[in-house]
PDB file of N, CA and C in Angstrom:
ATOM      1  N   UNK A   1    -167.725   1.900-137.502  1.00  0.00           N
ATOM      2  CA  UNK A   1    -168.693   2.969-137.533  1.00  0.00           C
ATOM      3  C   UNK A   1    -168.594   3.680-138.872  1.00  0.00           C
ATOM      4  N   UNK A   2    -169.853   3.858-139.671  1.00  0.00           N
ATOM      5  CA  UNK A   2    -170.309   4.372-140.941  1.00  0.00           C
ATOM      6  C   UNK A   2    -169.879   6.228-140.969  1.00  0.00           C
ATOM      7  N   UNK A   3    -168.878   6.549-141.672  1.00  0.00           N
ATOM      8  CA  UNK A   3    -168.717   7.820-141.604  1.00  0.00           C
ATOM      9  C   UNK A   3    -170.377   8.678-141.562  1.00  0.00           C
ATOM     10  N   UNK A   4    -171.475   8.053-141.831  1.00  0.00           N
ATOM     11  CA  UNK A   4    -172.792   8.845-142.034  1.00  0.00           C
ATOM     12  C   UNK A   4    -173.825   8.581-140.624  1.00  0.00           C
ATOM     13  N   UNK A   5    -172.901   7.784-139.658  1.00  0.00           N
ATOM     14  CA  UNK A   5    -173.166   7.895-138.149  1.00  0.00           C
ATOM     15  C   UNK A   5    -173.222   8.357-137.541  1.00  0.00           C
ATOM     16  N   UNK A   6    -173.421   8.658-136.507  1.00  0.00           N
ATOM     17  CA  UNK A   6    -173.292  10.493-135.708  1.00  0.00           C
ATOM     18  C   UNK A   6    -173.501   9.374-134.120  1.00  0.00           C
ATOM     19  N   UNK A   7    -172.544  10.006-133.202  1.00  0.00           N
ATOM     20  CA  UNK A   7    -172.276   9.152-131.989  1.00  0.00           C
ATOM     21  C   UNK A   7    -173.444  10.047-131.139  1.00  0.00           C
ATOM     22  N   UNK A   8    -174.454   9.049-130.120  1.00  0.00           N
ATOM     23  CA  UNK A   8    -175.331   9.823-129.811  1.00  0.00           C
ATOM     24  C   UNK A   8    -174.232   9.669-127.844  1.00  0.00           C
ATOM     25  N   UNK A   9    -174.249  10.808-127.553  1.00  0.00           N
ATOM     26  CA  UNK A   9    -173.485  10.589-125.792  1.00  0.00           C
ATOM     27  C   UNK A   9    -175.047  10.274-124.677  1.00  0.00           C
ATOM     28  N   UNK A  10    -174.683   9.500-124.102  1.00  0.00           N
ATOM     29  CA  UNK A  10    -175.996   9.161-123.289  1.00  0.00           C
ATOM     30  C   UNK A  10    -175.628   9.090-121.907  1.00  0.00           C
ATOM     31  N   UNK A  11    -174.020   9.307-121.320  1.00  0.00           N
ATOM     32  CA  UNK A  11    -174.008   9.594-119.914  1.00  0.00           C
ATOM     33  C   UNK A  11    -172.635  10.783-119.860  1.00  0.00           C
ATOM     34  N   UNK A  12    -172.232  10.952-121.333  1.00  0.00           N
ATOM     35  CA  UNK A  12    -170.647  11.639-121.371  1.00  0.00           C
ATOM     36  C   UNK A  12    -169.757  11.315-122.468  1.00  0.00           C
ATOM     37  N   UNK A  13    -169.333  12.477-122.515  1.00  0.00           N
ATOM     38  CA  UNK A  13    -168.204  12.077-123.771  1.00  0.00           C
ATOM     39  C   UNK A  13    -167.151  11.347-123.184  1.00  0.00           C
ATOM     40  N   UNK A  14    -166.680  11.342-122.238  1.00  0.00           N
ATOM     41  CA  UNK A  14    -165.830  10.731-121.961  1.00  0.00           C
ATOM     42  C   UNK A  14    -165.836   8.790-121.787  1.00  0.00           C
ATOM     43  N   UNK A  15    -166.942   8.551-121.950  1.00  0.00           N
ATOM     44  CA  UNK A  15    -167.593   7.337-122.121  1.00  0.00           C
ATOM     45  C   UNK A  15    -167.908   6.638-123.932  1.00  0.00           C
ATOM     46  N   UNK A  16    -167.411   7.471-124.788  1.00  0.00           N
ATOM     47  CA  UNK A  16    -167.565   6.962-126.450  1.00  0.00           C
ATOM     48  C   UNK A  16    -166.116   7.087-126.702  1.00  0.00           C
ATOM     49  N   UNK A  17    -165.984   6.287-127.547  1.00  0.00           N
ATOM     50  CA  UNK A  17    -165.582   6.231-128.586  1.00  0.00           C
ATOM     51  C   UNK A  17    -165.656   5.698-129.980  1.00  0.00           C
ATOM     52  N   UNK A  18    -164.859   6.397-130.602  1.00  0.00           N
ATOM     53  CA  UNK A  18    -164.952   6.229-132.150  1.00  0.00           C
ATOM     54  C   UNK A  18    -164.715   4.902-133.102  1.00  0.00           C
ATOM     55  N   UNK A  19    -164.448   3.820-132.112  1.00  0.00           N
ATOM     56  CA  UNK A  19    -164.323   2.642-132.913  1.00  0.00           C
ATOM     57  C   UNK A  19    -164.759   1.758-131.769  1.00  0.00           C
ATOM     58  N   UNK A  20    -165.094  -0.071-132.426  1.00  0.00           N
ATOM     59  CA  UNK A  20    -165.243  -0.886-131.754  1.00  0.00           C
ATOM     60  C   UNK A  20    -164.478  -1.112-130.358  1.00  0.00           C
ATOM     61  N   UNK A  21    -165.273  -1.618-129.318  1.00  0.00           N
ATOM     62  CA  UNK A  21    -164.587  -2.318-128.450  1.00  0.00           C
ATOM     63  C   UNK A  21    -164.988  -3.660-128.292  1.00  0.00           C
ATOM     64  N   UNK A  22    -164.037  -4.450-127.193  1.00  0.00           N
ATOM     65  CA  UNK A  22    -164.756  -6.168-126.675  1.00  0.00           C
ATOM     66  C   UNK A  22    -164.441  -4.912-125.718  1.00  0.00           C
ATOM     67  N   UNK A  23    -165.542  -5.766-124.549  1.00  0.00           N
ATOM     68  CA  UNK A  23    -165.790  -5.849-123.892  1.00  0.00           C
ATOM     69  C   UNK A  23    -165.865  -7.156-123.012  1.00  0.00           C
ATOM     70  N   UNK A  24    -165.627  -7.192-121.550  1.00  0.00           N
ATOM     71  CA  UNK A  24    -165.671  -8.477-120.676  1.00  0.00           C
ATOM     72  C   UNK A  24    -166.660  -8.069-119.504  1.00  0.00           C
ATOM     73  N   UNK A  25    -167.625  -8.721-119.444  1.00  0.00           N
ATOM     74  CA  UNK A  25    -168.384  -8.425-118.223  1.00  0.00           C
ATOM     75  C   UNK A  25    -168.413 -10.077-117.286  1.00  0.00           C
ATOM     76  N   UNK A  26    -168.195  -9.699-115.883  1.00  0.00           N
ATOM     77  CA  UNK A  26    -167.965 -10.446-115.129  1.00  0.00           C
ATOM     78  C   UNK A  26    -169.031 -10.338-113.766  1.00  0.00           C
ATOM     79  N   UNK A  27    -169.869 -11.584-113.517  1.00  0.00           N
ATOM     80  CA  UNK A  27    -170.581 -11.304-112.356  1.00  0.00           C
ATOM     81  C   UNK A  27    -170.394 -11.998-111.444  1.00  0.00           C
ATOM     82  N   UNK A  28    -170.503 -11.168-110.048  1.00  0.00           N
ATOM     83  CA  UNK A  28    -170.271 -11.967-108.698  1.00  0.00           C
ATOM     84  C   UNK A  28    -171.637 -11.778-107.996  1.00  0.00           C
ATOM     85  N   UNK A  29    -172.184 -12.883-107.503  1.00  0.00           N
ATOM     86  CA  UNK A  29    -173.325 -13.038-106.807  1.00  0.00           C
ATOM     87  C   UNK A  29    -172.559 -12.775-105.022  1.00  0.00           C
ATOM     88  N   UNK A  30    -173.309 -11.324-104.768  1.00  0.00           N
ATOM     89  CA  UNK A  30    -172.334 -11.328-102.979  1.00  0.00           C
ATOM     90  C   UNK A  30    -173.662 -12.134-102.540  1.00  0.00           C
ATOM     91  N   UNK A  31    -174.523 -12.338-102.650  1.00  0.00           N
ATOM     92  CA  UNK A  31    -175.193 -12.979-101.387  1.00  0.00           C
ATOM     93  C   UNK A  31    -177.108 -13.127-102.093  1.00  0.00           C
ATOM     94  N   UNK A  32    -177.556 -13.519-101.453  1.00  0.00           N
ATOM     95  CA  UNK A  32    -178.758 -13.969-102.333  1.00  0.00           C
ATOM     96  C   UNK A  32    -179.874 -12.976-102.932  1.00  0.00           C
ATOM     97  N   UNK A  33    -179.197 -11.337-102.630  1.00  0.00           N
ATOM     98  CA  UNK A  33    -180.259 -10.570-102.907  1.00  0.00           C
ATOM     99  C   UNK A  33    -179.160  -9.354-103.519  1.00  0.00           C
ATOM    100  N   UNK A  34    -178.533  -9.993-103.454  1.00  0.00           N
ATOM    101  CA  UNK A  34    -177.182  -8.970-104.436  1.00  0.00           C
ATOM    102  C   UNK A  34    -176.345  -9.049-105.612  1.00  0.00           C
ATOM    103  N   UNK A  35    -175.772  -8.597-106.168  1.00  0.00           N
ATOM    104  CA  UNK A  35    -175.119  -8.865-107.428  1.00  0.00           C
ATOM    105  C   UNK A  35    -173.892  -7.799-107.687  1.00  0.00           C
ATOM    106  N   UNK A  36    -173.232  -8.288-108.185  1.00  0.00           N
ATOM    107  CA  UNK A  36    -171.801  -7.380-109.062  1.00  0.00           C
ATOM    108  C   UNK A  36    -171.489  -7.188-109.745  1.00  0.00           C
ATOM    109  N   UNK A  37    -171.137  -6.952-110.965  1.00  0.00           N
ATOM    110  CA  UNK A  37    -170.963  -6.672-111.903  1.00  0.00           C
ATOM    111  C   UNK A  37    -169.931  -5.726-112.239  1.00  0.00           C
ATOM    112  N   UNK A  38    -168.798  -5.955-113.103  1.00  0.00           N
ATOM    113  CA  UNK A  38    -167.359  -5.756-113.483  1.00  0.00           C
ATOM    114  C   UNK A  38    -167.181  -5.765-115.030  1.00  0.00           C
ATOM    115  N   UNK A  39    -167.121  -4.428-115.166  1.00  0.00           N
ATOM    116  CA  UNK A  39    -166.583  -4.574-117.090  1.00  0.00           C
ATOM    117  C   UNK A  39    -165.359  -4.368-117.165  1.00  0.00           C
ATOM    118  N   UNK A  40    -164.980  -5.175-118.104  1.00  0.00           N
ATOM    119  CA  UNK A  40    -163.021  -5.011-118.547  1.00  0.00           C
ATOM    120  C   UNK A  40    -162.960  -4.699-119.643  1.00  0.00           C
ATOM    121  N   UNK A  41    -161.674  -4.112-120.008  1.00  0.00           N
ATOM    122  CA  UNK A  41    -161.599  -3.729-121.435  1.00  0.00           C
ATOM    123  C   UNK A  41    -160.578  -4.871-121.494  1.00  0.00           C
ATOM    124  N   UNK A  42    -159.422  -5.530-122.975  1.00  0.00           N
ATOM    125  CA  UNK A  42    -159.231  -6.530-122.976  1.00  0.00           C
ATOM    126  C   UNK A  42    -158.051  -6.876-122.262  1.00  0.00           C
ATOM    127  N   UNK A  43    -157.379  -5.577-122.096  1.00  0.00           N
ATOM    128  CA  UNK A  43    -155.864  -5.370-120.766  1.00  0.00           C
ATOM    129  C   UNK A  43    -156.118  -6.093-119.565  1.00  0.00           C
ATOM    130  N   UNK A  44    -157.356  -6.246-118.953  1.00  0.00           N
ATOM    131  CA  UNK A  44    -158.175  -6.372-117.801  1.00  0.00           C
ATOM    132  C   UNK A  44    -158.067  -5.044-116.952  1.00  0.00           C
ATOM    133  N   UNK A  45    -158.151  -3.951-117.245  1.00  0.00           N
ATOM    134  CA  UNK A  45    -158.737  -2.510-116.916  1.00  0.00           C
ATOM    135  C   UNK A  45    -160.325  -2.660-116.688  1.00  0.00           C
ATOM    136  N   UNK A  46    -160.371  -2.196-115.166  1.00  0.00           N
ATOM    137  CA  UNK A  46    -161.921  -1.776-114.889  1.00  0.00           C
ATOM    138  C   UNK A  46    -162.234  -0.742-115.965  1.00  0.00           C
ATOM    139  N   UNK A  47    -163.515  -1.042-116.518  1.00  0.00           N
ATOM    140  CA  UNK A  47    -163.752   0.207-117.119  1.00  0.00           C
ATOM    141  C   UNK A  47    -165.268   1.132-116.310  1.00  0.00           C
ATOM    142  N   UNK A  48    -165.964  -0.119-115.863  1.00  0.00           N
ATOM    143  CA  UNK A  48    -167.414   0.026-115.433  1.00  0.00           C
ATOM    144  C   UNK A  48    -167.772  -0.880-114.139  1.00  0.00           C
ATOM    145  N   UNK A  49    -168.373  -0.501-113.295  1.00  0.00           N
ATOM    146  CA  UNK A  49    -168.770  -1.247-112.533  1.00  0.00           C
ATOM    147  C   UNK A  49    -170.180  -1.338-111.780  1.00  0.00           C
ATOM    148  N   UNK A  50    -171.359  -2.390-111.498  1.00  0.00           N
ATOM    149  CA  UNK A  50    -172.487  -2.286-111.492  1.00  0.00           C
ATOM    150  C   UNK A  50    -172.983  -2.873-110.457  1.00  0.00           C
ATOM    151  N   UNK A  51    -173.813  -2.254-109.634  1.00  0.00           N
ATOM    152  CA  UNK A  51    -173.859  -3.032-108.073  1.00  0.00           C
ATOM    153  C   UNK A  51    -175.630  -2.435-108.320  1.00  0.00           C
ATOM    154  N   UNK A  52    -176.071  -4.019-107.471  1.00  0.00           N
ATOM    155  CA  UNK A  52    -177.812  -3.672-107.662  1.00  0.00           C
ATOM    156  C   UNK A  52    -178.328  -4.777-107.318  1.00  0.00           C
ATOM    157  N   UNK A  53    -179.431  -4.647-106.298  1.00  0.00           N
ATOM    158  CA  UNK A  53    -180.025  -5.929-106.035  1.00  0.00           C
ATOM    159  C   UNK A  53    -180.593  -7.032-106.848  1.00  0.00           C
ATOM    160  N   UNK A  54    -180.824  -8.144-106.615  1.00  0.00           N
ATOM    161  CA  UNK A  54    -181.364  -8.982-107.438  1.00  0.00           C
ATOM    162  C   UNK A  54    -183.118  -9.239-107.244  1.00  0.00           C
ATOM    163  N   UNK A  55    -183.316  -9.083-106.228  1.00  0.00           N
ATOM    164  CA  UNK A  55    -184.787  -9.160-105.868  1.00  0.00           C
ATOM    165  C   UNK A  55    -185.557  -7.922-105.293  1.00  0.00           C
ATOM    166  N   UNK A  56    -184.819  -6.631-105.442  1.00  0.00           N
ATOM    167  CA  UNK A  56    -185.506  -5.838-105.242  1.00  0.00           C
ATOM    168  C   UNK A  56    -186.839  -5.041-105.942  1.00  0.00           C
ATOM    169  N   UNK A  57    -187.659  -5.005-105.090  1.00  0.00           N
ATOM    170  CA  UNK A  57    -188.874  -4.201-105.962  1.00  0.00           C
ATOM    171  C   UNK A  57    -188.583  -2.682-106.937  1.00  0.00           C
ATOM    172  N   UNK A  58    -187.955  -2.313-106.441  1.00  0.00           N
ATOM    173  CA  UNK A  58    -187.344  -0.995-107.981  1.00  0.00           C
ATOM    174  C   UNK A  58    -186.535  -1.662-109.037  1.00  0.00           C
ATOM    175  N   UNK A  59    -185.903  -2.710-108.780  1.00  0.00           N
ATOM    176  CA  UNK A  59    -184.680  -3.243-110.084  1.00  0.00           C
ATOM    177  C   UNK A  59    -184.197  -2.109-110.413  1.00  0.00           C
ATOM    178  N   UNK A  60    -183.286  -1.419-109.552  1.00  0.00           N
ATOM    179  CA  UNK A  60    -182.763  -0.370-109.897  1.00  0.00           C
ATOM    180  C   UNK A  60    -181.133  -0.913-109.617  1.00  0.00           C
ATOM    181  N   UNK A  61    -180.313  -0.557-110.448  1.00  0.00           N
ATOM    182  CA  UNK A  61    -179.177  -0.687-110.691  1.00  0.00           C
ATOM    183  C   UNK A  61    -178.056   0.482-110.697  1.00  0.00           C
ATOM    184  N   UNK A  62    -176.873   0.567-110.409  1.00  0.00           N
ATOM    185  CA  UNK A  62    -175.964   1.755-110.250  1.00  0.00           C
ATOM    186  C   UNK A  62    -174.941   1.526-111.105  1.00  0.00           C
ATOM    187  N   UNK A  63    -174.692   2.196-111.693  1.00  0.00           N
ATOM    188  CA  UNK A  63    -173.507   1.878-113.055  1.00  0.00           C
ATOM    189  C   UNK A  63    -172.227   3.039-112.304  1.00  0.00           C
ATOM    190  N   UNK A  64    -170.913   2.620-111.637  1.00  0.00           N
ATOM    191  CA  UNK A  64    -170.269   3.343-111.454  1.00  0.00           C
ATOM    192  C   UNK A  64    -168.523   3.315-112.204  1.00  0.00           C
ATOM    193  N   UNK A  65    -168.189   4.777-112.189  1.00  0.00           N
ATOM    194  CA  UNK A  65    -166.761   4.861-112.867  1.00  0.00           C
ATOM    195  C   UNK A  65    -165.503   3.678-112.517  1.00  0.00           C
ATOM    196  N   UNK A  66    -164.650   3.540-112.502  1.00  0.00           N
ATOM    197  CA  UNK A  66    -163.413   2.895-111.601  1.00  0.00           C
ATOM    198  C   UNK A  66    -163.273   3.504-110.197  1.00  0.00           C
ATOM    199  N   UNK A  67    -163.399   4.759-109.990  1.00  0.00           N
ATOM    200  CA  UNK A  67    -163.583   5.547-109.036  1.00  0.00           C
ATOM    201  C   UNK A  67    -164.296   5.146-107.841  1.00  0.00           C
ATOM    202  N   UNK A  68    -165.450   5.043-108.006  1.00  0.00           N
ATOM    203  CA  UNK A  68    -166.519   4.126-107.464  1.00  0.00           C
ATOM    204  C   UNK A  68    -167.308   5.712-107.486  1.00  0.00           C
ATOM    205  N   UNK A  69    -167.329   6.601-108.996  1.00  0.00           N
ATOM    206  CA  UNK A  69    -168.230   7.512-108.497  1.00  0.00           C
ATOM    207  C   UNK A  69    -169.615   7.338-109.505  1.00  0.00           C
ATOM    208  N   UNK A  70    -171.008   7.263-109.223  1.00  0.00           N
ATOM    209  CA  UNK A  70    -172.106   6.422-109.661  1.00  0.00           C
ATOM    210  C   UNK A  70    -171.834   7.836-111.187  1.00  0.00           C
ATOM    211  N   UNK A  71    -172.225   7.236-112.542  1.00  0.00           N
ATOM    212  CA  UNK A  71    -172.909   7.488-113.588  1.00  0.00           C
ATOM    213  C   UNK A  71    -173.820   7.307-114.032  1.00  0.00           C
ATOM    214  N   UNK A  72    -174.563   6.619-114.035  1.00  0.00           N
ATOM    215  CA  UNK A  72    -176.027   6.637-114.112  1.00  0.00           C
ATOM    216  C   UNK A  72    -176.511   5.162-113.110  1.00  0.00           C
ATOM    217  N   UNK A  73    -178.001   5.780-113.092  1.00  0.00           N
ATOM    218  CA  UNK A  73    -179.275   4.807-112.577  1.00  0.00           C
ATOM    219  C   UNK A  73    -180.061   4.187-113.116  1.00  0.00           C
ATOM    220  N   UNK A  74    -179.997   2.818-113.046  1.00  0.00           N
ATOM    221  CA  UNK A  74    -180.789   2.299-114.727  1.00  0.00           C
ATOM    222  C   UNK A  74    -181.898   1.163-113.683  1.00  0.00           C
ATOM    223  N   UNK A  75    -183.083   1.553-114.074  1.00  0.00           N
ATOM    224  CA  UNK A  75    -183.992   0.798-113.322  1.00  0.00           C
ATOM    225  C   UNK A  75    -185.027   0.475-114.252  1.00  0.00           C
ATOM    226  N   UNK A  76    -186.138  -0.833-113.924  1.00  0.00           N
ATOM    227  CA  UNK A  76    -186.256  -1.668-114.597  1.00  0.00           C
ATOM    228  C   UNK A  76    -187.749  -0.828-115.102  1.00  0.00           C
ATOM    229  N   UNK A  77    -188.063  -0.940-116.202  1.00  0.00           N
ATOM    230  CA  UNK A  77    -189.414  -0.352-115.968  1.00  0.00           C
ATOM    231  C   UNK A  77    -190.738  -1.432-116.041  1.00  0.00           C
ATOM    232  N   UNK A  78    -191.736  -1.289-114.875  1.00  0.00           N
ATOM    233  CA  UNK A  78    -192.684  -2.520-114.493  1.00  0.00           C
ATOM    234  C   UNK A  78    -193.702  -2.276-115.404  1.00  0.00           C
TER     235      UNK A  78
END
């Protein structure tokens, strides 16, 4: 990151930081109208986790902490 960058927060500060990460995202299909979704940092630490139908008419998705407490709602726009 360019010292002339400015970090924009879009769900929390507690969600940036100041340098690169990898990231690992991992998906589990539970069943034919569902999905999972698992981010790791490279320790294999949950960092994120994403539960949301696959064929639903909103394509709305739930992005939650390790906690399992939801941070944002990210839905598809038609």
């Amino acid at each position: 990151m360019a010292s002339d960058d400015q970090m924009i927060e879009v769900v929390g500060h507690r969600f940036c930081v100041p340098y690169t990460m990898e990231l690992l995202v991992k998906k589990k299909v539970q069943s034919f109208s569902k999905a999972h979704y698992a981010i790791y940092d490279t320790t294999g630490n949950v960092l994120l986790e994403v539960d949301g139908g696959v064929w639903n008419l909103q394509r709305k998705r739930v992005m939650k902490d390790p906690a399992g407490l939801p941070v944002i709602t990210l839905r598809e726009k038609v």
